[in-house]
Protein backbone atom coordinates (compact mmCIF):
# COMPACT_ATOMS: atom_id res chain seq x y z
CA UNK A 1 2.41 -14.98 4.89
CA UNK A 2 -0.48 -14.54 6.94
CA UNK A 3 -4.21 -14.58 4.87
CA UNK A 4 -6.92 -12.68 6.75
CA UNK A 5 -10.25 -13.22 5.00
CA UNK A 6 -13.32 -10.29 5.63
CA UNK A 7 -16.50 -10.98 4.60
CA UNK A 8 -16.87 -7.17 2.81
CA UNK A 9 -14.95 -4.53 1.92
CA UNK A 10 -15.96 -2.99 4.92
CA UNK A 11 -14.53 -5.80 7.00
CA UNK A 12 -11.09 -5.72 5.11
CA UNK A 13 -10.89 -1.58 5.86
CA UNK A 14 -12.03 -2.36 9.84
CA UNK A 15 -9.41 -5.03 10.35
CA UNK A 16 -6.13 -2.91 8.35
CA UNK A 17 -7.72 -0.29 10.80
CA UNK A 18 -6.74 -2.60 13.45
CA UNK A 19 -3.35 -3.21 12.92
CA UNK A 20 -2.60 0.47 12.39
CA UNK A 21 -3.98 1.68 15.60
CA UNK A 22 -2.28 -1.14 17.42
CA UNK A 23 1.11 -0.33 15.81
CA UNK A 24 0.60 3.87 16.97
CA UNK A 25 -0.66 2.51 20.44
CA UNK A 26 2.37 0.77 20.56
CA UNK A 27 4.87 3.01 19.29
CA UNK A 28 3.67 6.78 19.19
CA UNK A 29 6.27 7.48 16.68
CA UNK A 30 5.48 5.07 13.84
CA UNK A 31 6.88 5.29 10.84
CA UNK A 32 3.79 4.43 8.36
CA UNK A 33 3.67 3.61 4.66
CA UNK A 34 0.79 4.63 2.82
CA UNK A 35 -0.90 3.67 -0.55
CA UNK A 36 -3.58 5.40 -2.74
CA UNK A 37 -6.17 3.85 -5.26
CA UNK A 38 -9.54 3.19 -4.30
CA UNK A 39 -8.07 0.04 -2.20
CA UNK A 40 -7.29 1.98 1.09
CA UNK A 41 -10.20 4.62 1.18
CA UNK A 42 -12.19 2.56 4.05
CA UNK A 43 -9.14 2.04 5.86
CA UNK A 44 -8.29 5.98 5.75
CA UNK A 45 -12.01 6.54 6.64
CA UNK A 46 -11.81 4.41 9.71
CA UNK A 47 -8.34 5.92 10.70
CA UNK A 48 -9.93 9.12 10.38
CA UNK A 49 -12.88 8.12 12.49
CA UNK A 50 -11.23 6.83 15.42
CA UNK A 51 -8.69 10.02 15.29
CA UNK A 52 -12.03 11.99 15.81
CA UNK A 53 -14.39 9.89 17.67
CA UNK A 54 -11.64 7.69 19.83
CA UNK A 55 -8.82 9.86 20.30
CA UNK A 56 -6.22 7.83 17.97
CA UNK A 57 -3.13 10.26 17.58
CA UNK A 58 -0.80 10.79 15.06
CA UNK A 59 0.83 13.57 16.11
CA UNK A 60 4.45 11.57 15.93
CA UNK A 61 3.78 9.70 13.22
CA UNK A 62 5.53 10.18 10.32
CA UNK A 63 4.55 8.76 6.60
CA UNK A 64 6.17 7.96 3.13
CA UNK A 65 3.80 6.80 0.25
CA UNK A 66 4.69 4.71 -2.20
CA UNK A 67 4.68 6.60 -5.12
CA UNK A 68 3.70 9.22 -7.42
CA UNK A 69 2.27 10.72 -10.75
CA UNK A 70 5.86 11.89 -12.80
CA UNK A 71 4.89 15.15 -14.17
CA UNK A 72 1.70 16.23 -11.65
CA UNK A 73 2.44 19.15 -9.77
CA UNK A 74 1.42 18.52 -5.56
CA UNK A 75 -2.03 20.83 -6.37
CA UNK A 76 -2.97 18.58 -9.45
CA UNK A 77 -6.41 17.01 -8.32
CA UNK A 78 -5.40 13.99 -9.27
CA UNK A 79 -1.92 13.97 -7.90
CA UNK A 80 -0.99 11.33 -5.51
CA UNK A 81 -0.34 14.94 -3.13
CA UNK A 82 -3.58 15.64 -3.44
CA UNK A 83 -5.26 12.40 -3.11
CA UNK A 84 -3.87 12.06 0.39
CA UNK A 85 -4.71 15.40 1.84
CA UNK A 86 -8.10 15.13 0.50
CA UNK A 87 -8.80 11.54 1.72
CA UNK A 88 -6.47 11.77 4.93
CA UNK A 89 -4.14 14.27 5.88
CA UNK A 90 -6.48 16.86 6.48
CA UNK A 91 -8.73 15.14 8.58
CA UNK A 92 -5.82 13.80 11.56
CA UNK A 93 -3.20 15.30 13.62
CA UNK A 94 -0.04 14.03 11.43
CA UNK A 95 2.02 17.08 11.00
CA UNK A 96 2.85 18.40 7.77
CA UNK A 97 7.00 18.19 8.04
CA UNK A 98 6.60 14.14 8.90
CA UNK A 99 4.66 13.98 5.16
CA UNK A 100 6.86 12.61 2.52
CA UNK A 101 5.84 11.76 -1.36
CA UNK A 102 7.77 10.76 -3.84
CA UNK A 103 7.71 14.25 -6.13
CA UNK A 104 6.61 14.06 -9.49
CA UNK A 105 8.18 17.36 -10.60
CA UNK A 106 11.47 17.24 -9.61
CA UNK A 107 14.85 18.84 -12.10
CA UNK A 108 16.83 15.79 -10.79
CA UNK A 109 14.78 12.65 -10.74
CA UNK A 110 17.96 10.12 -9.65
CA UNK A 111 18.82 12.80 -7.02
CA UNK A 112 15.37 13.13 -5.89
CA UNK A 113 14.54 9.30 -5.32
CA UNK A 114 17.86 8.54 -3.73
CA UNK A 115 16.89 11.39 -1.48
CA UNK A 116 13.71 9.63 -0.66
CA UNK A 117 15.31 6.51 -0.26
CA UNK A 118 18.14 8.00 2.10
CA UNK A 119 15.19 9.75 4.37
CA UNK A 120 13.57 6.54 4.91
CA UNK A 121 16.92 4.91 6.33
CA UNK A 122 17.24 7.77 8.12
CA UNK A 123 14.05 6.79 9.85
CA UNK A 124 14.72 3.80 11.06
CA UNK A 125 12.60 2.32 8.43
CA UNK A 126 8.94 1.84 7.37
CA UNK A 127 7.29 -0.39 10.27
CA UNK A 128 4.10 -0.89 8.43
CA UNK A 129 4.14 -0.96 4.58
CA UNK A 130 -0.01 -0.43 3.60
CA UNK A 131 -0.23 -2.25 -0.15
CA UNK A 132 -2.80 -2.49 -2.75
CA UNK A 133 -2.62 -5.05 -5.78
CA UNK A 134 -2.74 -3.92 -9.44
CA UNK A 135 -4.96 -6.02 -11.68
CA UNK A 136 -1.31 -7.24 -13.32
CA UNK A 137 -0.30 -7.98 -9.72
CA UNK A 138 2.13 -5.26 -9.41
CA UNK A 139 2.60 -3.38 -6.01
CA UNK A 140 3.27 0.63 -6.08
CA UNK A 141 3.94 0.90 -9.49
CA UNK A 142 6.31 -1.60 -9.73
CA UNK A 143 5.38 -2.98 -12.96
CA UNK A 144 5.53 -7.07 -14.14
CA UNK A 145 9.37 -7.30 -15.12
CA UNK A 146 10.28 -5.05 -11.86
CA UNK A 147 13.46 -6.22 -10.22
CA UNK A 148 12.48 -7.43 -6.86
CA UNK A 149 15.31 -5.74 -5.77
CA UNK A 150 14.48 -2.26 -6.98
CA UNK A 151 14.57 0.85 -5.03
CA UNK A 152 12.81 4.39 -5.93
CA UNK A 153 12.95 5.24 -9.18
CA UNK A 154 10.78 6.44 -12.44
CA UNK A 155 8.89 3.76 -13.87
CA UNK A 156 7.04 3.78 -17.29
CA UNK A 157 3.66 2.48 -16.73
CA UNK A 158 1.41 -0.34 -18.19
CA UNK A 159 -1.18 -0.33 -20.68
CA UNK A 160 -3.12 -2.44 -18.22
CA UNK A 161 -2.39 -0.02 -15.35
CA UNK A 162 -3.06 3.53 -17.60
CA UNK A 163 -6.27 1.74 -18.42
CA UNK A 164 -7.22 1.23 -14.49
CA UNK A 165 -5.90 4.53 -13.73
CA UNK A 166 -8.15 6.67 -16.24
CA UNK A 167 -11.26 6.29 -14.22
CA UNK A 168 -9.68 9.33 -12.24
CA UNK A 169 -9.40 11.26 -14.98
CA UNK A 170 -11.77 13.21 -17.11
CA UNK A 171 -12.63 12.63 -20.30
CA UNK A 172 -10.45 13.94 -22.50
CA UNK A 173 -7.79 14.55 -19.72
CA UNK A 174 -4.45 12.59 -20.35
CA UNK A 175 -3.51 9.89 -18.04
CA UNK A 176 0.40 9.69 -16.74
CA UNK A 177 2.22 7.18 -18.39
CA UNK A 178 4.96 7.59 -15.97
CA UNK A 179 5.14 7.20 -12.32
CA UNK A 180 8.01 7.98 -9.19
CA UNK A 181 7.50 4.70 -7.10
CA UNK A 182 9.05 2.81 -4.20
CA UNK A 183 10.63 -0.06 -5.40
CA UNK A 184 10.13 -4.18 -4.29
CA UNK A 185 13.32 -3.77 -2.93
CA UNK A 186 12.50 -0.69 -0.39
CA UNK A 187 8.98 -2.14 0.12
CA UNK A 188 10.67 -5.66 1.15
CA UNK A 189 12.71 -3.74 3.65
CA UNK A 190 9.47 -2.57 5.77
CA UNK A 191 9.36 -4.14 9.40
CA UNK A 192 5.91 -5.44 8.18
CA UNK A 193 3.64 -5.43 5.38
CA UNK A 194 -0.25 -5.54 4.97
CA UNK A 195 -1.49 -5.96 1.56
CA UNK A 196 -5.20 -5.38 0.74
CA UNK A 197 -7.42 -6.96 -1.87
CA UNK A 198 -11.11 -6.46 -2.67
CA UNK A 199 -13.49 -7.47 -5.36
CA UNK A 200 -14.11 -10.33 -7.70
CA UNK A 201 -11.67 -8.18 -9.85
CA UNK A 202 -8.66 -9.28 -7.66
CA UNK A 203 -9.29 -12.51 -7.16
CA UNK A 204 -7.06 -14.29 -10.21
CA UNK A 205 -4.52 -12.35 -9.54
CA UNK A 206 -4.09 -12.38 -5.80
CA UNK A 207 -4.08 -16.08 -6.13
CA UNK A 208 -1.08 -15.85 -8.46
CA UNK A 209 0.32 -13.46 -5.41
CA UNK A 210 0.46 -15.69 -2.91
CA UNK A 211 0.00 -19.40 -3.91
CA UNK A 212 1.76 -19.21 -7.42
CA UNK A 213 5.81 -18.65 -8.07
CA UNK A 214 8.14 -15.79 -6.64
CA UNK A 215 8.03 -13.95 -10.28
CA UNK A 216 8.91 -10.34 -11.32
CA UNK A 217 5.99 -10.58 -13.41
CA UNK A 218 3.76 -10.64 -10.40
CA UNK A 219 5.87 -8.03 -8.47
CA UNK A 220 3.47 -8.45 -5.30
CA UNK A 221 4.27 -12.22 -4.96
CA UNK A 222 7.73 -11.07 -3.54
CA UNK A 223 5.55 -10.52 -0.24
CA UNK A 224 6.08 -14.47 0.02
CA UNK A 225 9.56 -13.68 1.03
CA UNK A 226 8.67 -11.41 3.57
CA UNK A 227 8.82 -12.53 6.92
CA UNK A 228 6.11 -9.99 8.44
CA UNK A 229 3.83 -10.04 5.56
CA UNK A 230 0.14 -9.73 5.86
CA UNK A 231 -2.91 -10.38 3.25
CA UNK A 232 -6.71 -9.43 3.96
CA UNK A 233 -9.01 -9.92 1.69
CA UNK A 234 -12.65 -9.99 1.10
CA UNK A 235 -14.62 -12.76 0.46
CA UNK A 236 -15.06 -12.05 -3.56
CA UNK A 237 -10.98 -11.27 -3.58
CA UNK A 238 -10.09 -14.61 -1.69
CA UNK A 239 -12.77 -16.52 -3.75
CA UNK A 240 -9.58 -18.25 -6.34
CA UNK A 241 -7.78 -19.11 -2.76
CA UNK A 242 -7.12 -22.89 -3.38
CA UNK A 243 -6.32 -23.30 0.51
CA UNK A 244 -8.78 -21.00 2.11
CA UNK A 245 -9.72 -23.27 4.27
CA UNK A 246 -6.39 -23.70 5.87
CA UNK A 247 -6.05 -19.80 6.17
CA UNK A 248 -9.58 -19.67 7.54
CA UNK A 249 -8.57 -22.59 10.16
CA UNK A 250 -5.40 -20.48 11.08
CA UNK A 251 -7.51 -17.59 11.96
CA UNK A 252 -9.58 -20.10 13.87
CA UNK A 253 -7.28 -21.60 15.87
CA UNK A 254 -4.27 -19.79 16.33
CA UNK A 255 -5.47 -16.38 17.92
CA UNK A 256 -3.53 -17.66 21.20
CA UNK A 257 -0.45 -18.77 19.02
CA UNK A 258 0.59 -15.74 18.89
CA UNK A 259 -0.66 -14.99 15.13
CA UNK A 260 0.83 -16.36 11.74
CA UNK A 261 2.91 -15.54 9.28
């Protein structure tokens, strides 16, 4: 696992910025997986920029996200649908057919996520997985006591996560308690995967993530096993790091090694 440490938030959405563009200058036709949450916004915002100011295309790209609201219809304003027109899709060249999200209103639910499931394989694959952390460690909405070999599926949420979640939602408005998400298992299967963590709020429990135990109860520590897997962090989300300064001598010193994992 290779720990990239920003000084700022700004920093962290610059450098995932990075790796994206280098994977679509690479391969035209990249098969991207996206996040939502507050997490990714500077990273969408840079994308976005350098679509408009330097010409990045996405034209063949296509994208899956990880999950979904169960019960939101796509034109609920706080619909995982909506989130990503709003903060992306409407802003670059990916077209609309190479979209796919998890649907939150489907008759057939089991149908429906092993369709999602099957369209990914018949991709080739995810070759860049983007990830945020929950407070409880979990990664989509896979949950503590997730199998790390799950696949997409409904999954009843968290206390802990309905209680993050309800700063999107009005007063008064009811916050899921049920999501459509990607499981480990599918997320594990990406070609790579670049996890991002901001804020003194993350900090406990990205330390748990990647220096504590390979537990279902911290879903996003199964990105130890990964053999592509990427962390950056700021400097308040890396502050409980117990060997940051072996991940900061890494970065250092191994820029003509050919990179870490």
């Amino acid at each position: 696992m290779r720990i990239i440490i920003e000084k700022d938030y700004a920093g962290v959405s610059r450098r995932a910025a990075d790796f994206v563009e280098a994977l679509l200058r690479r391969k035209p036709n990249a098969v991207l997986g996206l996040a939502t949450g507050s997490t990714p916004l500077g990273l969408y915002r840079e994308l976005i920029r350098r679509h408009k100011d330097e010409g990045l295309d996405f034209s063949g790209v296509t994208t899956f996200n990880l999950d979904e609201y169960y019960g939101l219809a796509p034109d609920h304003p706080q619909s995982y649908h909506h989130f990503m027109r709003v903060n992306l899709f409407d802003h670059i060249n990916v077209p609309g057919d190479n979209i796919n999200i998890p649907s939150g209103t489907a008759k057939n639910i089991a149908k429906s996520c092993d369709d999602y499931e099957r369209k990914i394989r018949e991709f080739g694959g995810i070759d860049l997985q983007i990830l945020g952390i929950g407070s409880d460690g979990h990664i989509a909405f896979n949950e503590p006591g997730s199998s790390l070999a799950s696949r997409t599926r409904p999954k009843t949420l968290a206390p802990e996560t309905i209680r993050d979640n309800a700063r999107f939602f009005g007063e008064g408005e009811e916050v899921p308690k049920f999501a459509i998400t990607m499981g480990v298992g599918t997320i594990l299967e990406s070609a790579a995967c670049l996890l991002l963590a901001t804020g003194k709020g993350k900090a406990r429990i990205l330390a748990e993530a990647v220096e504590g135990p390979v537990t279902s109860q911290v879903t996003a520590s199964a990105l130890q096993l990964h053999p592509h897997a990427i962390v950056i962090a700021d400097d308040e989300a890396a502050s409980c790091l117990k060997r940051r300064a072996y991940y900061e001598h890494v970065e250092r010193v191994s820029s003509g090694f050919g990179g870490e994992s």
